[in-house]
Protein backbone atom coordinates (compact mmCIF):
# COMPACT_ATOMS: atom_id res chain seq x y z
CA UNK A 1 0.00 0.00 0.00
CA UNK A 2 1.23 3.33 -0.53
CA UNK A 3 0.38 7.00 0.50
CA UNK A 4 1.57 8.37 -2.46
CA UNK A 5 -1.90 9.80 -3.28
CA UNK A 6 -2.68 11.40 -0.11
CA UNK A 7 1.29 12.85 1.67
CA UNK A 8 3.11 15.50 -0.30
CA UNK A 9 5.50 16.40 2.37
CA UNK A 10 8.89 15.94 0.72
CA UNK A 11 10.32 13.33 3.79
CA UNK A 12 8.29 10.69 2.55
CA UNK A 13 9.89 9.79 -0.60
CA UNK A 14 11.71 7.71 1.03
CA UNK A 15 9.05 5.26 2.44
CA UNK A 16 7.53 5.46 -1.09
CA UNK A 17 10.78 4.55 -2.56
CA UNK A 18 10.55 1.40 -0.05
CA UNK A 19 7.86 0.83 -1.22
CA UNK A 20 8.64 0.83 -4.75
CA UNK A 21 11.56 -1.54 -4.12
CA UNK A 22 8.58 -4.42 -2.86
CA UNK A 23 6.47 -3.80 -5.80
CA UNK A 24 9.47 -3.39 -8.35
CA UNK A 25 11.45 -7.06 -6.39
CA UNK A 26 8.58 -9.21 -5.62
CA UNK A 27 5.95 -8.35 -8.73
CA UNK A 28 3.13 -6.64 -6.56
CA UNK A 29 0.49 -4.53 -6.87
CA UNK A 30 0.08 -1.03 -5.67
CA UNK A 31 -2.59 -0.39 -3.47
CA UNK A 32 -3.04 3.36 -3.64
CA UNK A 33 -4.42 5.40 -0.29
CA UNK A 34 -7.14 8.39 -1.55
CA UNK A 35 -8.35 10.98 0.42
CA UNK A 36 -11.55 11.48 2.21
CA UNK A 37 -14.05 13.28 -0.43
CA UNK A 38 -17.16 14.00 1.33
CA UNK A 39 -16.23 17.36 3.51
CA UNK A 40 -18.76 15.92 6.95
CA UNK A 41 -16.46 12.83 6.94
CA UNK A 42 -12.99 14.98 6.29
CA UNK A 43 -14.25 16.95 9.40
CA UNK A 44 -15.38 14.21 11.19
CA UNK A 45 -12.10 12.88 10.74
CA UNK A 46 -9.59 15.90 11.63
CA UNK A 47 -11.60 17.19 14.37
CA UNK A 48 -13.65 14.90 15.73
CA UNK A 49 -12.32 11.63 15.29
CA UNK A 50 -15.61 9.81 15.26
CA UNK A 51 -13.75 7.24 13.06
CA UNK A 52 -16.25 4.69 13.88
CA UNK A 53 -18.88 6.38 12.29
CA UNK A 54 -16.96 8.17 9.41
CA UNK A 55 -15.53 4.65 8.01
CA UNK A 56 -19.67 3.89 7.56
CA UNK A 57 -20.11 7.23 5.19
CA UNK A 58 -20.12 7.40 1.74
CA UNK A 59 -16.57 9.71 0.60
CA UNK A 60 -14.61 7.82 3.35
CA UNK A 61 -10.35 7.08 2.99
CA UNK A 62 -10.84 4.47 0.09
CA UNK A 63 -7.91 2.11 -1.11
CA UNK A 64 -7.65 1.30 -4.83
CA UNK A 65 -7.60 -1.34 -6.47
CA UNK A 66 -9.21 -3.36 -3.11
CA UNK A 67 -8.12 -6.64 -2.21
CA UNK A 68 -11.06 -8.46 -3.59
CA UNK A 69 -11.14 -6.48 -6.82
CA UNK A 70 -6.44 -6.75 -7.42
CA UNK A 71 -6.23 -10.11 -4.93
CA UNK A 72 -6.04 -12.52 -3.45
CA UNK A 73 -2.20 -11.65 -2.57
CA UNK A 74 0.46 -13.49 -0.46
CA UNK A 75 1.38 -10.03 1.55
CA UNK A 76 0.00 -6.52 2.24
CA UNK A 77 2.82 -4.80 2.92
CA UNK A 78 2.49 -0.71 4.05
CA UNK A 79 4.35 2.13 5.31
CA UNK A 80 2.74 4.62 7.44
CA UNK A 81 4.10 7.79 8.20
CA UNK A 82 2.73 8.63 11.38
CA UNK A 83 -0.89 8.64 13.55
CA UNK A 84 -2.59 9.90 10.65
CA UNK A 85 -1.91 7.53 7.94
CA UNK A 86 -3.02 4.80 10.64
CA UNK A 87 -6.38 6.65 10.76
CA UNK A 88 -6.12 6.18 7.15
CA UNK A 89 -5.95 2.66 6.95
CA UNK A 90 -8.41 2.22 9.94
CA UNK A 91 -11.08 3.96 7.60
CA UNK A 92 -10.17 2.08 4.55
CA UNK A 93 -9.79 -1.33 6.42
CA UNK A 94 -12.93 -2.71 3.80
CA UNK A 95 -10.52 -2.45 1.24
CA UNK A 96 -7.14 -3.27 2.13
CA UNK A 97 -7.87 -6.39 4.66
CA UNK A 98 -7.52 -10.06 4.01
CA UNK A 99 -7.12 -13.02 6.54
CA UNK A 100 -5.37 -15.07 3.96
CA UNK A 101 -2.25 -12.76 3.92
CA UNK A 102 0.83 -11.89 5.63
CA UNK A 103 -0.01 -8.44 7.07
CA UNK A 104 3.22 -6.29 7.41
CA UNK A 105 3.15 -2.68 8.76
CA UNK A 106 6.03 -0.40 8.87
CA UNK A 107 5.38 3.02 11.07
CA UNK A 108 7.90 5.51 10.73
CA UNK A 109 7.51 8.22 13.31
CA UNK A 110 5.37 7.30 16.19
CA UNK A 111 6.28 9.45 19.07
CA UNK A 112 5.81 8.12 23.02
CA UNK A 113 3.65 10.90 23.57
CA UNK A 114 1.81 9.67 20.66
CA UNK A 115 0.82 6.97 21.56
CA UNK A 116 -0.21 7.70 25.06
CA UNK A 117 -2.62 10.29 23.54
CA UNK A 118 -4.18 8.55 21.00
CA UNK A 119 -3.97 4.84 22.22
CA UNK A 120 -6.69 4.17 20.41
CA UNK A 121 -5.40 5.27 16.98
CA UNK A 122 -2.97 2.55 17.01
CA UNK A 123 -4.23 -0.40 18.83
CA UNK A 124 -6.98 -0.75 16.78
CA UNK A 125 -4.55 -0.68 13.53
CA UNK A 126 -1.77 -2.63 14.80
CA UNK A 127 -4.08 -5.15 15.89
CA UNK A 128 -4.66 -5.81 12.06
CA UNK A 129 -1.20 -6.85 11.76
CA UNK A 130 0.70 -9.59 11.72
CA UNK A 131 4.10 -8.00 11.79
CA UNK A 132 4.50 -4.39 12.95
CA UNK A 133 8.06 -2.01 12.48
CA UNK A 134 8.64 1.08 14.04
CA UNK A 135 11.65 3.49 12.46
CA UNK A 136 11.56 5.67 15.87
CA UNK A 137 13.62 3.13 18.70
CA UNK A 138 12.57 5.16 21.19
CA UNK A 139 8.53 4.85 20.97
CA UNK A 140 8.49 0.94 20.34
CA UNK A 141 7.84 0.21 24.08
CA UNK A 142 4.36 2.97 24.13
CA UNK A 143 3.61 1.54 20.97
CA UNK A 144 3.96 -1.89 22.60
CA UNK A 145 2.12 -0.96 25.67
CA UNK A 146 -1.11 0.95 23.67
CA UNK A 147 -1.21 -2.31 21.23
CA UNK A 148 -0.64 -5.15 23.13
CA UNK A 149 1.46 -6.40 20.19
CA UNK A 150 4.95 -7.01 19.75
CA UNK A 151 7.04 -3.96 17.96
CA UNK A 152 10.21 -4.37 16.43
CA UNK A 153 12.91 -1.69 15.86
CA UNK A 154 13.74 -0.91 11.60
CA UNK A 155 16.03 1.44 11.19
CA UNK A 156 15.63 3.96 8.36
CA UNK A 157 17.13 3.67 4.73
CA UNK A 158 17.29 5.78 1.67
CA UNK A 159 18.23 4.32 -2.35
CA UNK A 160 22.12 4.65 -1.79
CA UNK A 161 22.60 2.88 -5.11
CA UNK A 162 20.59 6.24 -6.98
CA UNK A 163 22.00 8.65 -4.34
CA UNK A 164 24.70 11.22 -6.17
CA UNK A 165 27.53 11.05 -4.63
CA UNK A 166 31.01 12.91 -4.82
CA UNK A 167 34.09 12.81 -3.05
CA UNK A 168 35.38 16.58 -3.92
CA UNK A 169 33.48 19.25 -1.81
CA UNK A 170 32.69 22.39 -3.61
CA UNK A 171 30.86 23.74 -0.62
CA UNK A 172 31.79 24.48 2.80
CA UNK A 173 29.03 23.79 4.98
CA UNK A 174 25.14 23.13 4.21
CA UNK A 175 22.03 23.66 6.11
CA UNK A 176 18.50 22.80 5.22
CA UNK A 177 15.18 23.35 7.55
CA UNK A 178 15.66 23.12 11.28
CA UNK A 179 18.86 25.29 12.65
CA UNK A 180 20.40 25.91 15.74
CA UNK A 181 20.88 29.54 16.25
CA UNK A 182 24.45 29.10 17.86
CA UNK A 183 25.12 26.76 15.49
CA UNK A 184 24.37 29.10 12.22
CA UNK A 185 25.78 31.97 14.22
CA UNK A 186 29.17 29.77 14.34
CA UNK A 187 28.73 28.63 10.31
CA UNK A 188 28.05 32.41 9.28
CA UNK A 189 30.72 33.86 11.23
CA UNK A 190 33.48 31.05 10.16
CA UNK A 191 32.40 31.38 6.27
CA UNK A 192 32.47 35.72 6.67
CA UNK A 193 36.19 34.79 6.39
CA UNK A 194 36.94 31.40 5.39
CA UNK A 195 34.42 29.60 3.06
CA UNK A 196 30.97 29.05 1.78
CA UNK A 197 28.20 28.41 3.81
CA UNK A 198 24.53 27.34 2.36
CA UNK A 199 21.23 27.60 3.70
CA UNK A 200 17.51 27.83 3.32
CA UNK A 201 15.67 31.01 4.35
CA UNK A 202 12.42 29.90 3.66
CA UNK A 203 10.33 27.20 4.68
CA UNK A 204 8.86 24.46 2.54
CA UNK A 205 5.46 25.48 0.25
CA UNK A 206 2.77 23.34 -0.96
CA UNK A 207 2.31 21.44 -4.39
CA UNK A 208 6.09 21.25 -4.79
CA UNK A 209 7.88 18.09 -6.66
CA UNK A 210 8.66 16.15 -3.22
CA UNK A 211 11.10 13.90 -5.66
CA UNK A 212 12.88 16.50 -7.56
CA UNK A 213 13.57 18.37 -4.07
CA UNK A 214 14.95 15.52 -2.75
CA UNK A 215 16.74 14.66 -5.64
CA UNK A 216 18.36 18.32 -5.64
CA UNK A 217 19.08 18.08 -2.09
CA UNK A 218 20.99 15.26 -2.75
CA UNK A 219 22.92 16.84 -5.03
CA UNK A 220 23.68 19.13 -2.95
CA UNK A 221 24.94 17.47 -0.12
CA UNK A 222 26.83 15.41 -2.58
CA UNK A 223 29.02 18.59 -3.09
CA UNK A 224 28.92 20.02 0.66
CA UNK A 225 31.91 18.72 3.11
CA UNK A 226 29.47 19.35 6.05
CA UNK A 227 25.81 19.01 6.15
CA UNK A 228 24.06 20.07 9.44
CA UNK A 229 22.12 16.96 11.23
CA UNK A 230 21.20 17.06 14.66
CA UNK A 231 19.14 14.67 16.58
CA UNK A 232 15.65 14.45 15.42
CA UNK A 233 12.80 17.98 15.69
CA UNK A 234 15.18 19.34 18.57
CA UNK A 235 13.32 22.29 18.84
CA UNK A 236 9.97 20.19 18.67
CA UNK A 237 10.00 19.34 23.30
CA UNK A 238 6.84 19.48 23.52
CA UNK A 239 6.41 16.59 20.86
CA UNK A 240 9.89 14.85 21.67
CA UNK A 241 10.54 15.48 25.91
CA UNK A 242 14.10 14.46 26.69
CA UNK A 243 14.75 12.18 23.77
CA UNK A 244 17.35 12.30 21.53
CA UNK A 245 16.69 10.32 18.10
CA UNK A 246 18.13 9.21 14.92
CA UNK A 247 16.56 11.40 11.79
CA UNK A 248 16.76 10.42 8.57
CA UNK A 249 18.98 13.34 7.20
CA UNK A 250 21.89 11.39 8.85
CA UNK A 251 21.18 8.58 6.21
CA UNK A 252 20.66 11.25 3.16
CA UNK A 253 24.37 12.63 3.83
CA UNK A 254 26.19 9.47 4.06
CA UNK A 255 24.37 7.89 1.55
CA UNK A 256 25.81 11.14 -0.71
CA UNK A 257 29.15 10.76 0.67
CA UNK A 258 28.63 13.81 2.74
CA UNK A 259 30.59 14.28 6.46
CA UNK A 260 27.50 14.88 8.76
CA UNK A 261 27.68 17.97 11.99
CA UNK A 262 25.62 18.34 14.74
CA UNK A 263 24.60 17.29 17.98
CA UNK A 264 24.75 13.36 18.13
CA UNK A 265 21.71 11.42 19.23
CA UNK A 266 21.78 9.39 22.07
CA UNK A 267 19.17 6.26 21.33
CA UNK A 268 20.50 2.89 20.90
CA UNK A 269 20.05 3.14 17.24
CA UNK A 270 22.76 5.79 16.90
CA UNK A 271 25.42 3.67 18.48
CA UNK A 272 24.16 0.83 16.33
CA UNK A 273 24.17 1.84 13.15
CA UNK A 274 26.13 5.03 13.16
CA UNK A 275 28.96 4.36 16.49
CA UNK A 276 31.47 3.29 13.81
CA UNK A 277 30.88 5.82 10.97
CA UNK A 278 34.15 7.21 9.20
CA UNK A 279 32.94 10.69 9.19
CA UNK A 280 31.37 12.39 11.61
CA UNK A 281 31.38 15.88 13.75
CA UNK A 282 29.90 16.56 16.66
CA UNK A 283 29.15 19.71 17.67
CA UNK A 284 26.13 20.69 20.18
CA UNK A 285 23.35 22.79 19.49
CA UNK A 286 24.88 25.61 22.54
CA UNK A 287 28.28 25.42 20.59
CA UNK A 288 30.52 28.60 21.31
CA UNK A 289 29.94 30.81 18.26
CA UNK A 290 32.76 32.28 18.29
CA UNK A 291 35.10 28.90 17.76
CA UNK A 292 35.42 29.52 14.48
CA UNK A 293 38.90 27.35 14.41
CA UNK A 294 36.54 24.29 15.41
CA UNK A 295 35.03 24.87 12.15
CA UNK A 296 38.01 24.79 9.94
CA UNK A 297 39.15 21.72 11.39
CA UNK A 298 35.09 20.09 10.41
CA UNK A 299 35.42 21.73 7.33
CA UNK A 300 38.80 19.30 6.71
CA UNK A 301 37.26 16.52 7.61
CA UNK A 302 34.54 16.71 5.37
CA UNK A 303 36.51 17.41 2.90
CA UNK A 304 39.27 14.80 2.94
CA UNK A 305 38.18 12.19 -0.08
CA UNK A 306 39.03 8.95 1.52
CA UNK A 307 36.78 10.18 4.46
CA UNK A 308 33.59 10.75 1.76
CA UNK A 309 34.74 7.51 0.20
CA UNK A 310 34.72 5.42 3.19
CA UNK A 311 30.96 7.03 4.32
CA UNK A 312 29.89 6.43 0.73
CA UNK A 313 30.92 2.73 1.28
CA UNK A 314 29.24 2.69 4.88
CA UNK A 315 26.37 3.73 2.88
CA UNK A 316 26.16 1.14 0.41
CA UNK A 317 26.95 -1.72 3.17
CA UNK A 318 24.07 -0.86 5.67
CA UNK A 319 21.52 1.72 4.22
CA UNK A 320 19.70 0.82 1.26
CA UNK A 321 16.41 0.40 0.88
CA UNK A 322 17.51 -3.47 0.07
CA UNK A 323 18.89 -4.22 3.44
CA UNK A 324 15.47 -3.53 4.54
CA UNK A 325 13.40 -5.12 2.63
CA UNK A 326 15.67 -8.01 2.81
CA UNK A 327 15.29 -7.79 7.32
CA UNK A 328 11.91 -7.57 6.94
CA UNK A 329 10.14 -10.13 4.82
CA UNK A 330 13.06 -12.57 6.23
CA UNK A 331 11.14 -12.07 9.60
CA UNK A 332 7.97 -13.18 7.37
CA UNK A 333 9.59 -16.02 6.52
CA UNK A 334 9.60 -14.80 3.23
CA UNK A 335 12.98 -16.04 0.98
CA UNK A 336 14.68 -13.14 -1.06
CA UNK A 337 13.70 -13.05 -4.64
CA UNK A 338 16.33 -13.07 -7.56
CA UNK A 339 15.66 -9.29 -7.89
CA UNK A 340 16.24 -8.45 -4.56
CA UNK A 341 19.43 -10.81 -3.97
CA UNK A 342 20.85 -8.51 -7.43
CA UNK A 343 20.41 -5.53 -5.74
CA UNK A 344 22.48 -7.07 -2.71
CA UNK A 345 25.20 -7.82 -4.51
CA UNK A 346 25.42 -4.82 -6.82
CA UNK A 347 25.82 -2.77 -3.21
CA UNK A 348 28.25 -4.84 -2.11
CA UNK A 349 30.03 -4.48 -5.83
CA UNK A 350 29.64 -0.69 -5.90
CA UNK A 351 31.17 -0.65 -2.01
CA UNK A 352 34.20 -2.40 -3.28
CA UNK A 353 34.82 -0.50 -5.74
CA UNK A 354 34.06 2.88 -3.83
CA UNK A 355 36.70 1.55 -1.49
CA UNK A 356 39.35 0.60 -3.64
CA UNK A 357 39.27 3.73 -5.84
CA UNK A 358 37.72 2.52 -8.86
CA UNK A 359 34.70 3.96 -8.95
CA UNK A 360 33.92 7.56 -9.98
CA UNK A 361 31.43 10.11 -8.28
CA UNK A 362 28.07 10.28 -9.87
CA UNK A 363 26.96 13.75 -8.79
């Protein structure tokens, strides 16, 4: 299933291109998520979350094809981007649900305080599942807890093997959406002298091409020494408390090549898939603006081309979209197709070559 139709905010191109991957490796069918269409149930739905009685209305979330109109299928696989795609699928359950498959659902951002809010948004959707991901280590146990089902831990991954990639910066330092004033105080003040630094000064508008932004914001990073990356909405407490996360910029800039800077999470999952990254700066949000030296030193770092090299390999070892796809329908039971098992090995290919100099930047 994907919300293609339905979530235009630019971060979500990667859980379509997961999905893709399934659909493109295994031979599926895309079940497409459409919005509501009759304006009481869209109401209904935002404000007063009468779900019950909105999934009964005609103009309701539908899926398309169904299940009984596209089926019967082996697996119904879906990635849900938060509380609100859940509410999705609980409206369009009719559609998508069928006792003879493997039910697999993927949530990416799921917040504790999420959870304990709106227990009710996700029990009754995990409950529909047989197997149940979570991208966000930190909310697995509240998910857990709200659902009475088990949760496992995914961690995020991007197409590394279509990723641009270079290992000659032609930029200093690059910034896009949330910033640290101390931190772009420090950047501003180092480049007045010494370099380039990029940012964004405005935020992001509607109807824009979600894959041609990413796609240029891979390009740029691809150039960048340093792109900023701290831990997950850090000026979002309200929504995060005292939690410290993995976000998925920090697997954009390796996958690029790119040297990442910023405050470090602290979860588990940063020690576990990025404690033994090549290149990487830390530097905490309060930072001393006026260290401008610090910066030069960063700056070398991400420049140095056997330090992008070695991150581009990282990349294409741990976080493609394959690696996931390969974790989770193994957990299924589910043996890798021929497609998928080519992909593997043209990573691990493309790594060895990265690594031993032969291959050339794409960017």
């Amino acid at each position: 299933m994907s919300f293609r139709g339905v979530n235009n905010g630019p971060w979500n191109v990667h859980a379509f291109g997961l999905v893709d991957l399934v659909l493109d490796v295994f031979g599926g069918t895309e079940l497409l998520v459409g919005p509501t269409t009759n304006r009481a149930s869209s109401t209904l739905t935002t404000v007063g979350k009468r779900l019950d009685l909105v999934r009964k209305l005609p103009g309701r979330v539908t899926v398309s094809p169904t299940v009984s109109e596209a089926g019967p299928f082996d697996v119904v696989f879906a990635i849900a981007h938060d509380m609100t795609d859940l509410d999705r699928l609980y409206l369009s359950e009719a559609d998508w649900y069928s006792d003879s498959a493997v039910k697999i659902l993927v949530m990416v951002e799921a917040w504790p305080i999420d959870a304990e809010q709106y227990p009710l948004s996700f029990a009754r959707v995990l409950s529909s599942f047989d197997h149940v991901y979570t991208c966000l280590e930190s909310g697995a146990a509240a998910l857990e807890a709200v659902s009475g089902r088990p949760v496992r831990v995914l961690a995020q991954s991007v197409d590394v093997l279509g990723s641009p990639w270079s290992d000659r910066a032609r930029c200093d330092i690059l910034s896009f959406g949330r910033r640290s004033e101390p931190q772009h105080e420090l950047f501003g003040r180092w480049a007045g002298a010494n370099g380039w630094y990029r940012y964004d000064t405005l935020p992001l508008s509607d109807n824009i091409d979600i894959v041609t932004h990413r796609r240029t914001m891979a390009e740029s990073i691809a150039y960048a020494a340093l792109t900023v990356s701290n831990y997950a909405r850090f000026d979002d407490t309200r929504r995060i408390g005292d939690l410290r996360v993995v976000g998925t910029r920090f697997w954009e800039i390796v996958a690029s090549g790119g040297v990442p800077i910023g405050d470090a999470p602290t979860e588990e999952m940063w020690g576990r898939e990025f404690g033994d990254l090549p290149g990487f700066v830390q530097l905490d949000l309060s930072c001393d603006s006026s260290d401008v030296g610090r910066v030069s030193d960063a700056v070398a770092i991400g420049s140095d081309p056997e330090i992008r090299r070695a991150n581009r390999a990282f990349a294409l070892e741990r976080c493609d979209f394959a690696y996931r796809v390969d974790e989770i329908f193994g957990d299924a039971g589910i043996s890798a197709p021929a497609a998928l098992r080519d992909r593997l090995q043209a990573l691990a290919e493309a790594s060895e070559r990265v690594r031993s100099g032969e291959a050339h930047p794409v960017a």
